[in-house]
Protein backbone atom coordinates (compact mmCIF):
# COMPACT_ATOMS: atom_id res chain seq x y z
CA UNK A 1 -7.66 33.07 25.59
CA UNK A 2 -5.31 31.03 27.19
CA UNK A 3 -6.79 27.80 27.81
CA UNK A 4 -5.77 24.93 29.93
CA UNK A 5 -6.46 21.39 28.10
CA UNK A 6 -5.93 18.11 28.53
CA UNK A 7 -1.83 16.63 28.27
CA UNK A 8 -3.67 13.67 26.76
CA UNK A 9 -5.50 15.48 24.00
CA UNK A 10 -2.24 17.61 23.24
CA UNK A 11 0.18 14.59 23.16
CA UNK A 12 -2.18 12.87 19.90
CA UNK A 13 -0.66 13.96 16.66
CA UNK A 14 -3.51 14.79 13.70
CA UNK A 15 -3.84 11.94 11.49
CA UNK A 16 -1.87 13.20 8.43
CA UNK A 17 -4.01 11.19 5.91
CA UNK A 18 -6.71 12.83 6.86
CA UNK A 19 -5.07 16.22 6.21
CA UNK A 20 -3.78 15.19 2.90
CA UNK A 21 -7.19 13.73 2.03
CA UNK A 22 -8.82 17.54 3.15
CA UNK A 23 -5.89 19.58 1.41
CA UNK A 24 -6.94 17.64 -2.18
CA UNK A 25 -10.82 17.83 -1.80
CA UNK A 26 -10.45 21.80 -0.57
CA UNK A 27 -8.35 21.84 -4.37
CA UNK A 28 -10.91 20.17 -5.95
CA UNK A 29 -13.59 22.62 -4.37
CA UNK A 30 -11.72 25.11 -5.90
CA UNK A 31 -11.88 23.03 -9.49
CA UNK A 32 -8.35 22.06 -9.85
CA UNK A 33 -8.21 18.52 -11.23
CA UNK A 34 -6.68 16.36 -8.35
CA UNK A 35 -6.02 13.04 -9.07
CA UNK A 36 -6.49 11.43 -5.23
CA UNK A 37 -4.18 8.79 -3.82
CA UNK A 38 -4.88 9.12 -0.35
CA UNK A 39 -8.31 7.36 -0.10
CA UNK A 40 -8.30 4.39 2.46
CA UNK A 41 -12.02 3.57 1.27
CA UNK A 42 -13.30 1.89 -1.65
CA UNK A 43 -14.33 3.81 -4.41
CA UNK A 44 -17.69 1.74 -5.08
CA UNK A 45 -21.16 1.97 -3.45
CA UNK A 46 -22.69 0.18 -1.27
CA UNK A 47 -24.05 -3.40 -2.65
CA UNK A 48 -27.82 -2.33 -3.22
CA UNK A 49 -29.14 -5.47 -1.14
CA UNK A 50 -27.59 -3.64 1.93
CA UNK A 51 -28.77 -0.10 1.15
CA UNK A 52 -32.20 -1.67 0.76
CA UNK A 53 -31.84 -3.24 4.01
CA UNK A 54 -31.07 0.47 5.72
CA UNK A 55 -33.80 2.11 3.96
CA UNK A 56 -36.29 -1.03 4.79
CA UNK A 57 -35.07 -0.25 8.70
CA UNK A 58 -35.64 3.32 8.43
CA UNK A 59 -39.11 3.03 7.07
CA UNK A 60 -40.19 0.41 9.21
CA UNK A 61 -39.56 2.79 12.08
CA UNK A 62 -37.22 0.53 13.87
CA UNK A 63 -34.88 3.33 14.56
CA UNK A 64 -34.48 3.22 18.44
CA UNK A 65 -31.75 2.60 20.89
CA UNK A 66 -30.62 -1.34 20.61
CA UNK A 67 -28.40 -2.91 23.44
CA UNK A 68 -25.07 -1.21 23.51
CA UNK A 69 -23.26 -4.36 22.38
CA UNK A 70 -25.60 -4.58 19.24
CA UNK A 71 -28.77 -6.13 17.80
CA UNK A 72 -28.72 -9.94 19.07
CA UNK A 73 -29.64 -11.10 15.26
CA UNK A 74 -26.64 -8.92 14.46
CA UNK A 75 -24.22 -10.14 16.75
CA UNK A 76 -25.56 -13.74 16.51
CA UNK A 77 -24.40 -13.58 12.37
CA UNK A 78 -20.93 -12.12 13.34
CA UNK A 79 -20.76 -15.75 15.15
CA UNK A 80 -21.89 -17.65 11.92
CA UNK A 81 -19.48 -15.54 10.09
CA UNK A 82 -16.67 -16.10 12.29
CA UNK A 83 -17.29 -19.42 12.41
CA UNK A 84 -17.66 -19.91 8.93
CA UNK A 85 -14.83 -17.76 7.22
CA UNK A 86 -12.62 -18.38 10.25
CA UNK A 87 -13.01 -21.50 12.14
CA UNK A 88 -13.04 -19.69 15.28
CA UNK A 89 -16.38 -20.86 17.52
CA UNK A 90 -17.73 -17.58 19.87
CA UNK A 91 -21.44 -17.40 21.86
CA UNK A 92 -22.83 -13.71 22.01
CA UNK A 93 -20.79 -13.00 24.99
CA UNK A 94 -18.03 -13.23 23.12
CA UNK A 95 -19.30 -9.90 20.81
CA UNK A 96 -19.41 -6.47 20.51
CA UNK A 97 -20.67 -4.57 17.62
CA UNK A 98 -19.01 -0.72 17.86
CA UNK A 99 -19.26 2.44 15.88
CA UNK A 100 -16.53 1.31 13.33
CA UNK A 101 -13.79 -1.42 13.87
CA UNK A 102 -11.36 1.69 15.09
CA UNK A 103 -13.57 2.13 17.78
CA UNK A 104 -13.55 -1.67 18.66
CA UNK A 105 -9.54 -1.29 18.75
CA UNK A 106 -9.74 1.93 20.98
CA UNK A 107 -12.39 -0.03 23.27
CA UNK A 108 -10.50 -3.07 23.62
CA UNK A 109 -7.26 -0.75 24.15
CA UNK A 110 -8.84 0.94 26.72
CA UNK A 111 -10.05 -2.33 28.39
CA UNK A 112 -6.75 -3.95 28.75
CA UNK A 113 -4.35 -1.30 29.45
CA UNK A 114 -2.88 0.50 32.66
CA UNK A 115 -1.24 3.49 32.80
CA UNK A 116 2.36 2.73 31.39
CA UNK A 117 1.35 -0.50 29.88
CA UNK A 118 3.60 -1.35 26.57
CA UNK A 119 1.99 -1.93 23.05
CA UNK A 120 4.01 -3.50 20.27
CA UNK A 121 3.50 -2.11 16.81
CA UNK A 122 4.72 -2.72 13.58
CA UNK A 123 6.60 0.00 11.48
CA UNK A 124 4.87 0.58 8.75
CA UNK A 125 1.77 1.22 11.22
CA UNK A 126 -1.48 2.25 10.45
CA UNK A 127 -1.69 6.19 11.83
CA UNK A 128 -4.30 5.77 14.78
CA UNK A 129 -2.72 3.04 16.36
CA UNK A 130 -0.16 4.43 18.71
CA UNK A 131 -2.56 7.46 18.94
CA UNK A 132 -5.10 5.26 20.31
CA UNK A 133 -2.59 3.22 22.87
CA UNK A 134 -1.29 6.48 24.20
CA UNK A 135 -5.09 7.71 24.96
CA UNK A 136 -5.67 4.56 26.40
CA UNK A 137 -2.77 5.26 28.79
CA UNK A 138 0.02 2.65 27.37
CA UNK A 139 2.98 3.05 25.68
CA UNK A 140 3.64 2.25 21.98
CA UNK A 141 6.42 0.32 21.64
CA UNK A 142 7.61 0.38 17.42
CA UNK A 143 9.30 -2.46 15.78
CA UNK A 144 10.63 -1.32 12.82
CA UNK A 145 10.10 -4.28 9.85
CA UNK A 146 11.97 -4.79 6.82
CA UNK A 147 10.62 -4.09 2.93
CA UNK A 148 12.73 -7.59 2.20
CA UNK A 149 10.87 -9.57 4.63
CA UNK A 150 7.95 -8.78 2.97
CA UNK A 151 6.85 -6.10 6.16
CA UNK A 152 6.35 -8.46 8.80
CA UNK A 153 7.52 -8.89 12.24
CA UNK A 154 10.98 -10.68 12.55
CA UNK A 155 10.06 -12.73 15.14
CA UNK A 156 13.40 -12.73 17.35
CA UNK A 157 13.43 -8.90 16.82
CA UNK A 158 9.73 -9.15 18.63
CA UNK A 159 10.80 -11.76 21.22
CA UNK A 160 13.52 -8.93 22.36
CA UNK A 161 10.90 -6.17 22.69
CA UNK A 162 9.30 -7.77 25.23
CA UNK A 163 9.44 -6.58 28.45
CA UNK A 164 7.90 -7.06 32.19
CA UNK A 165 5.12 -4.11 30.83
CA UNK A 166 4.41 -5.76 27.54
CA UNK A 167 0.62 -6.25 27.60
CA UNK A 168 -0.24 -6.63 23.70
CA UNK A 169 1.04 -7.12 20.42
CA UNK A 170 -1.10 -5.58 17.02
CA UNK A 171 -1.43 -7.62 14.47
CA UNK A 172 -2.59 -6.03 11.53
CA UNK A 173 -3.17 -8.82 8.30
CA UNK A 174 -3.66 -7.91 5.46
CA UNK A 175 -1.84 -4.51 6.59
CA UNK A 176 -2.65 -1.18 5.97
CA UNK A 177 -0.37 0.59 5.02
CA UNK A 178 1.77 -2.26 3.17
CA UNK A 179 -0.75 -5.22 2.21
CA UNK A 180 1.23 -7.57 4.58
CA UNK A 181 -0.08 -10.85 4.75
CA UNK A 182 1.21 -13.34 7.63
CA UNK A 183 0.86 -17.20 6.36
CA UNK A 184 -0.38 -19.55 9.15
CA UNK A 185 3.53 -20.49 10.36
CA UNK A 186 4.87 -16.71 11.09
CA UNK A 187 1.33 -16.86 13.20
CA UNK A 188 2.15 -19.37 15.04
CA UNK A 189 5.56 -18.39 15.53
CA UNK A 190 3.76 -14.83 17.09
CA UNK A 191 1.00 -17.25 19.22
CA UNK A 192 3.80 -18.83 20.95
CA UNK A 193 5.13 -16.18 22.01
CA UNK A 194 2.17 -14.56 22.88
CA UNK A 195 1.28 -17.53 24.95
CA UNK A 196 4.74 -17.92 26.37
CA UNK A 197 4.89 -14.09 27.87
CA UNK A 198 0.80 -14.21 28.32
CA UNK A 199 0.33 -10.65 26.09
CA UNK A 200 -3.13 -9.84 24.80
CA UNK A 201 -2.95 -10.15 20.50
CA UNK A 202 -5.04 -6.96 18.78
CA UNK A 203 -5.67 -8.88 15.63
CA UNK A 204 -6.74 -6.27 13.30
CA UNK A 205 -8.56 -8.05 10.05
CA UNK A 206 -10.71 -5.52 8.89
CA UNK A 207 -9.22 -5.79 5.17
CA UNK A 208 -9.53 -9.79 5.40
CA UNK A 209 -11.66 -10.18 2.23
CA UNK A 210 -9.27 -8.19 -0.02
CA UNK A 211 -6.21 -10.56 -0.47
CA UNK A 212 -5.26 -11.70 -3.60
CA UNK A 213 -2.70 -14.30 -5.66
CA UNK A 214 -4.89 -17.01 -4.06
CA UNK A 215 -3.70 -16.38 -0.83
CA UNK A 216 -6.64 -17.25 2.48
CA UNK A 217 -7.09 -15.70 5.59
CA UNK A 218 -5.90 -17.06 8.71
CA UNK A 219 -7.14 -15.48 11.88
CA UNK A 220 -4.78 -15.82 14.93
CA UNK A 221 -7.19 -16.63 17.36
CA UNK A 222 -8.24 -19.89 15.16
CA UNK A 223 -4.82 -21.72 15.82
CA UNK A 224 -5.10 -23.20 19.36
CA UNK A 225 -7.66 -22.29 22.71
CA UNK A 226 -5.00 -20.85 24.20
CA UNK A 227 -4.16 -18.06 21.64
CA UNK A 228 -7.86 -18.01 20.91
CA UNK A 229 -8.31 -16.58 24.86
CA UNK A 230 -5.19 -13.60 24.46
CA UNK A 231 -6.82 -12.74 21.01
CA UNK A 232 -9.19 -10.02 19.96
CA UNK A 233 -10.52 -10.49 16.95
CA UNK A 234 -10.82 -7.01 15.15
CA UNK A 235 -13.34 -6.63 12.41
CA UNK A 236 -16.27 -4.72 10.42
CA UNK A 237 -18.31 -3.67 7.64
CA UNK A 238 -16.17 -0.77 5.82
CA UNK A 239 -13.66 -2.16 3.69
CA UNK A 240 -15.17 -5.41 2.32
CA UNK A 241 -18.97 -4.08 1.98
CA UNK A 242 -18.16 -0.22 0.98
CA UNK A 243 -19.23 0.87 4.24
CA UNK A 244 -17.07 3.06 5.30
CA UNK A 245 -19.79 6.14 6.38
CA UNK A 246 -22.34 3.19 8.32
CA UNK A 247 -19.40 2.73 10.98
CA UNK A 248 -19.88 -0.45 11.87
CA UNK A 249 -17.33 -2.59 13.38
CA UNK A 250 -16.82 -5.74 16.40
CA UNK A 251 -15.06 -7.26 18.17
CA UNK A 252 -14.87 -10.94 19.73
CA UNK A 253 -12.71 -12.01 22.40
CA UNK A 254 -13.03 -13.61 25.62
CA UNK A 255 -16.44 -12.82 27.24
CA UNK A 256 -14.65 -10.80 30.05
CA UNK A 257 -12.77 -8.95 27.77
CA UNK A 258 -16.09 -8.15 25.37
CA UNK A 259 -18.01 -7.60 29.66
CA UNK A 260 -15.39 -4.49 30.16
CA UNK A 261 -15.59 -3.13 26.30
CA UNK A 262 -19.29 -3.16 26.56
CA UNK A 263 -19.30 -1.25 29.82
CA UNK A 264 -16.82 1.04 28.63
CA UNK A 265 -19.01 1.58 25.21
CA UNK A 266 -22.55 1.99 26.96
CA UNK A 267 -21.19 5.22 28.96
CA UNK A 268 -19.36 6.65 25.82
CA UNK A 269 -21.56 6.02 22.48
CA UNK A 270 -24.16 3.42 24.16
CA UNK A 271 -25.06 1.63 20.44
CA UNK A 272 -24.36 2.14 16.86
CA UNK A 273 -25.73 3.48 14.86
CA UNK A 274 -29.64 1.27 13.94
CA UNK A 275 -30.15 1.67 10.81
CA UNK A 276 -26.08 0.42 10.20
CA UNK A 277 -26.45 -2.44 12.50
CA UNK A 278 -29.62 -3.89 10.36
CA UNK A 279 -27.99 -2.93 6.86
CA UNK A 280 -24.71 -5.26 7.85
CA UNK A 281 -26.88 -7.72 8.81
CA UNK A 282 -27.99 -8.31 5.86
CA UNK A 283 -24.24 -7.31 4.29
CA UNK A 284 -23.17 -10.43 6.22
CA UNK A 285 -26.28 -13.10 5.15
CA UNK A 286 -27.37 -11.52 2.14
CA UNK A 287 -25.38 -12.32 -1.58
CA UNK A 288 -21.79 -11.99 -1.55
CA UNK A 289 -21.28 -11.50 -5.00
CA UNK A 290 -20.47 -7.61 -4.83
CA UNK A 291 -17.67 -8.40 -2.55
CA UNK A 292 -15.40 -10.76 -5.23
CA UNK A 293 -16.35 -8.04 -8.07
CA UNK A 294 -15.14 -5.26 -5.62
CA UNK A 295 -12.41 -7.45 -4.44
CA UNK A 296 -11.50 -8.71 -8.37
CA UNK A 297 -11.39 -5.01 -9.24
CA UNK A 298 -8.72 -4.26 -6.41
CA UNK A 299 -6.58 -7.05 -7.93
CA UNK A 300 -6.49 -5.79 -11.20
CA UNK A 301 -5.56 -2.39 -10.29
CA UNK A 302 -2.55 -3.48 -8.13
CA UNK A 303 -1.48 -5.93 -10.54
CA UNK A 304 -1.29 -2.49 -13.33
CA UNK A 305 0.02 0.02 -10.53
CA UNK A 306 3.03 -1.80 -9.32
CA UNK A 307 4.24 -2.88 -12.85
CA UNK A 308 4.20 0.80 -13.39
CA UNK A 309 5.43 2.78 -10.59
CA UNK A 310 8.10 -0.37 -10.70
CA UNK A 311 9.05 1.35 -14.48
CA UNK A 312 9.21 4.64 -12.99
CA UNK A 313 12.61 6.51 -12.47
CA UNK A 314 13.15 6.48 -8.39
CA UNK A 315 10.81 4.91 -7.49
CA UNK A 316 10.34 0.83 -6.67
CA UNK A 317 7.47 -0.91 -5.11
CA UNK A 318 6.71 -4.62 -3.28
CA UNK A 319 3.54 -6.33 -4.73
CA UNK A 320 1.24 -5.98 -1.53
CA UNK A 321 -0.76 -9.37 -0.91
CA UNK A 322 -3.68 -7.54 0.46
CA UNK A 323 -5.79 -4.14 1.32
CA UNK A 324 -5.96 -1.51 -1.55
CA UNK A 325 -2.37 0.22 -1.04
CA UNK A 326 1.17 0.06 -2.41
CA UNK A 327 3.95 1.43 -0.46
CA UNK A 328 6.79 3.06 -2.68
CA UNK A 329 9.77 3.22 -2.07
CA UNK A 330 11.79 6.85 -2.74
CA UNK A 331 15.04 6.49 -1.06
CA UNK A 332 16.74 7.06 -4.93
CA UNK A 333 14.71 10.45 -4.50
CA UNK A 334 15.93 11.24 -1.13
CA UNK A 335 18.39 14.95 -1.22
CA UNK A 336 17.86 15.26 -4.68
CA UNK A 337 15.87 18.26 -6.03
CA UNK A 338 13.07 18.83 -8.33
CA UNK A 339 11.97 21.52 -9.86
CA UNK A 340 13.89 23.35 -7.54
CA UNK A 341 12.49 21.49 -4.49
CA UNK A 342 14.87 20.06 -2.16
CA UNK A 343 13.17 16.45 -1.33
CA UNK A 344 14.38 15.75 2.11
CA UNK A 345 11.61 13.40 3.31
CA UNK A 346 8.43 11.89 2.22
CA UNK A 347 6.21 14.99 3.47
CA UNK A 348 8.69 17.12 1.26
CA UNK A 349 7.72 14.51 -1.87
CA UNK A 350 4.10 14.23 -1.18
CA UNK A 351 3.42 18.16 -1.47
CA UNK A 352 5.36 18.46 -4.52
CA UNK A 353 3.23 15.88 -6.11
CA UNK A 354 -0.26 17.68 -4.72
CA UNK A 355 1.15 21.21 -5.27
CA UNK A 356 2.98 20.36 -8.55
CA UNK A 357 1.03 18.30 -10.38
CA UNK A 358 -2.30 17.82 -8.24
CA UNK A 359 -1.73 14.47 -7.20
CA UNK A 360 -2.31 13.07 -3.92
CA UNK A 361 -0.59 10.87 -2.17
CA UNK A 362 -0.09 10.03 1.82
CA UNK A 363 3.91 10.91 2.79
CA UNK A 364 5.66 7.27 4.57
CA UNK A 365 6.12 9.60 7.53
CA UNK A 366 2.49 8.88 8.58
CA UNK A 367 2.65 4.87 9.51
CA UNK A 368 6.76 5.99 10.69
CA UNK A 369 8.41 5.09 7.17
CA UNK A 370 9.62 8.41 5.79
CA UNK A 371 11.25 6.42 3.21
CA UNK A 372 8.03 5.41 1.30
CA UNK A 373 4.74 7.16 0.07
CA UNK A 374 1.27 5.17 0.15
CA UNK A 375 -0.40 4.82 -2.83
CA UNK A 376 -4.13 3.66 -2.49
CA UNK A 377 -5.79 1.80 -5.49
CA UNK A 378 -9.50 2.19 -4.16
CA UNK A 379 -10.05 4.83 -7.03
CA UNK A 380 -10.92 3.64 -11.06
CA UNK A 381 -8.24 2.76 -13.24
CA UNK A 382 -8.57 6.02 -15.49
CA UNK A 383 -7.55 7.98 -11.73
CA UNK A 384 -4.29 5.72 -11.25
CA UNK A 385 -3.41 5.95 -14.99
CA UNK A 386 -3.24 9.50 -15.01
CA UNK A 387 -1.83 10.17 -11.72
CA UNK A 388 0.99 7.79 -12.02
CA UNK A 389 1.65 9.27 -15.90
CA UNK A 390 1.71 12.71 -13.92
CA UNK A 391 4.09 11.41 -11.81
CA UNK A 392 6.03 9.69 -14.43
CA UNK A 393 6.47 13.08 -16.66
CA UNK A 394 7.29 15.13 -13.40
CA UNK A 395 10.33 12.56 -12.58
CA UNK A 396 11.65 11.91 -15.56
């Protein structure tokens, strides 16, 4: 047949950690031992106070539509939360609870964008970001950032990247893919010029929890009013809680922002999912304990992989400050060959390691670094052991 579709749909590129993450479980279906890199979820369960909670919900029968921005007790502790961990003060009308925090960062996209509108992104980037600016109708505009400046914007670099169609800047701390962490001055050194050029922020924070060395938080939108306004405050239940499957994520911003993201939610998904919304309720007011275990855990495991892939022949690695991924570096890899295997780019390097030795790892070309692959540490410390000795043996 020779169907007609969408320019839109054809112009999105398939998410590439997805299809690495598919390739290894089809291997493993088929019993081959693959030692998985790729995961960008925790490896734990669910705390058992929140899967309580869900079951409690189901059972009670309170498994009905809810308003499309989310339960009020819901949205009312994402306030609390905010205000506690963050310092920022919101009202309800400044939230919106969504099916996952990428679908609060595709709503608010699609709020604030026109057709041709510029978004700036940092290179490394996570995958769906200029995906989800160029179904919104913008633009992504990439700002390549350095592995010596620790990942981060260089803030006159962003100043000249502005232009007269410059409508928002993503801000994603701690980073996925690099474990970037901004410290309050390089914010502030982004707010002005967000306030300067008035350009919406997309502060992405859904790996806030998981930072380690000692190192806090800082939300944007908590330095002035002004910034606070231009800011939306992306967030959720996945990363921090081992949620990924309840999809639960929000939003706050200013209320008209959070009025058109709600209007644009209730004719595409209405609300998420019930049962989620009632289990992160108690994720965020129930005991927190689970999260610094988890979030301990993650901290041990990067401290062990980077010492090692740092000891391994052609490859090098920055210690990441946050999230549950090391980026490594394989330019000293680049044009040679292995096992008879030209290496050319990162794709070229991560199917050597999954066809090779069964390891799995997401190529650099996927967040627009195809000098780097992304290692994640969500998986036990047996896992990275023997996928990084794997590795080890095969470069050597």
């Amino acid at each position: 047949m020779d169907f007609k579709l969408s320019e839109k749909a054809l112009s999105i590129s398939p998410s590439v950690t997805l299809e690495i993450t598919a390739k290894a479980k089809e291997m493993k279906q088929r019993g081959i031992e693959v030692i998985s890199f790729g995961a960008g979820e925790p490896d734990f369960d669910t705390p058992k106070n929140i899967q309580e909670a869900g079951i409690k919900t189901i059972k009670e029968g309170n498994t009905r539509y809810t308003a499309s921005a989310g339960v009020l007790e819901l949205r009312e502790a994402i306030c609390q939360k905010l205000k506690k961990d963050n310092n920022i003060e919101y009202t309800l009308q400044n939230i919106i609870v969504s099916n996952g925090a990428k679908h609060s960062i595709f709503n608010a996209l699609t709020a604030i964008l026109n057709q041709g509108d510029e978004v700036i992104i940092p290179v490394p980037y996570w995958v769906s970001y200029p995906e989800m600016v160029k179904l919104a109708g913008g633009k992504p505009i990439f700002l390549e950032t350095k592995e010596e400046e620790g990942f981060k914007y260089n803030v006159e670099e962003l100043k000249k990247s502005i232009t007269d169609k410059t409508k928002a800047i993503i801000i994603n701390s701690p980073s996925n893919p690099t474990g970037a962490v901004y410290d309050r001055e390089e914010l502030e050194q982004i707010a002005k010029i967000a306030i300067d050029n008035n350009i919406f922020i997309i502060s992405d924070e859904i790996y806030e929890k998981l930072i380690y060395d000692g190192k806090k938080h800082i939300s944007i939108a908590s330095l002035n009013k002004e910034i606070k306004d231009l800011t939306i405050v992306i967030n959720g239940m996945s990363k921090a809680y081992a949620m990924t499957g309840w999809r639960i994520g929000f939003a706050a911003a200013h209320a008209e922002i959070i009025k058109a993201m709600t209007n644009i939610q209730s004719h595409t998904t209405s609300n998420p999912c019930t049962i989620s919304q009632y289990a992160s309720l108690e994720g965020l007011k129930g005991e927190q304990k689970d999260i610094e275990y988890m979030r301990n855990k993650f901290e041990e495991r990067r401290n062990y992989m980077v010492d090692r892939i740092n000891a391994i022949n052609g490859l090098t690695c920055r210690k990441p400050s946050g999230a549950f991924y090391v980026m490594a570096n394989i330019v000293q890899i680049k044009g040679k060959e292995i096992k008879g295997k030209k290496i050319n780019s990162s794709l070229d390097f991560a199917n050597l390691l999954l066809n090779d030795i069964n390891v799995a790892v997401v190529p650099g070309i996927a967040f627009g670094a195809d000098d780097y692959i992304r290692l994640s540490y969500a998986t036990s410390m047996e896992n990275i052991m023997e996928g990084l000795n794997r590795i080890e043996a095969l470069l050597k």
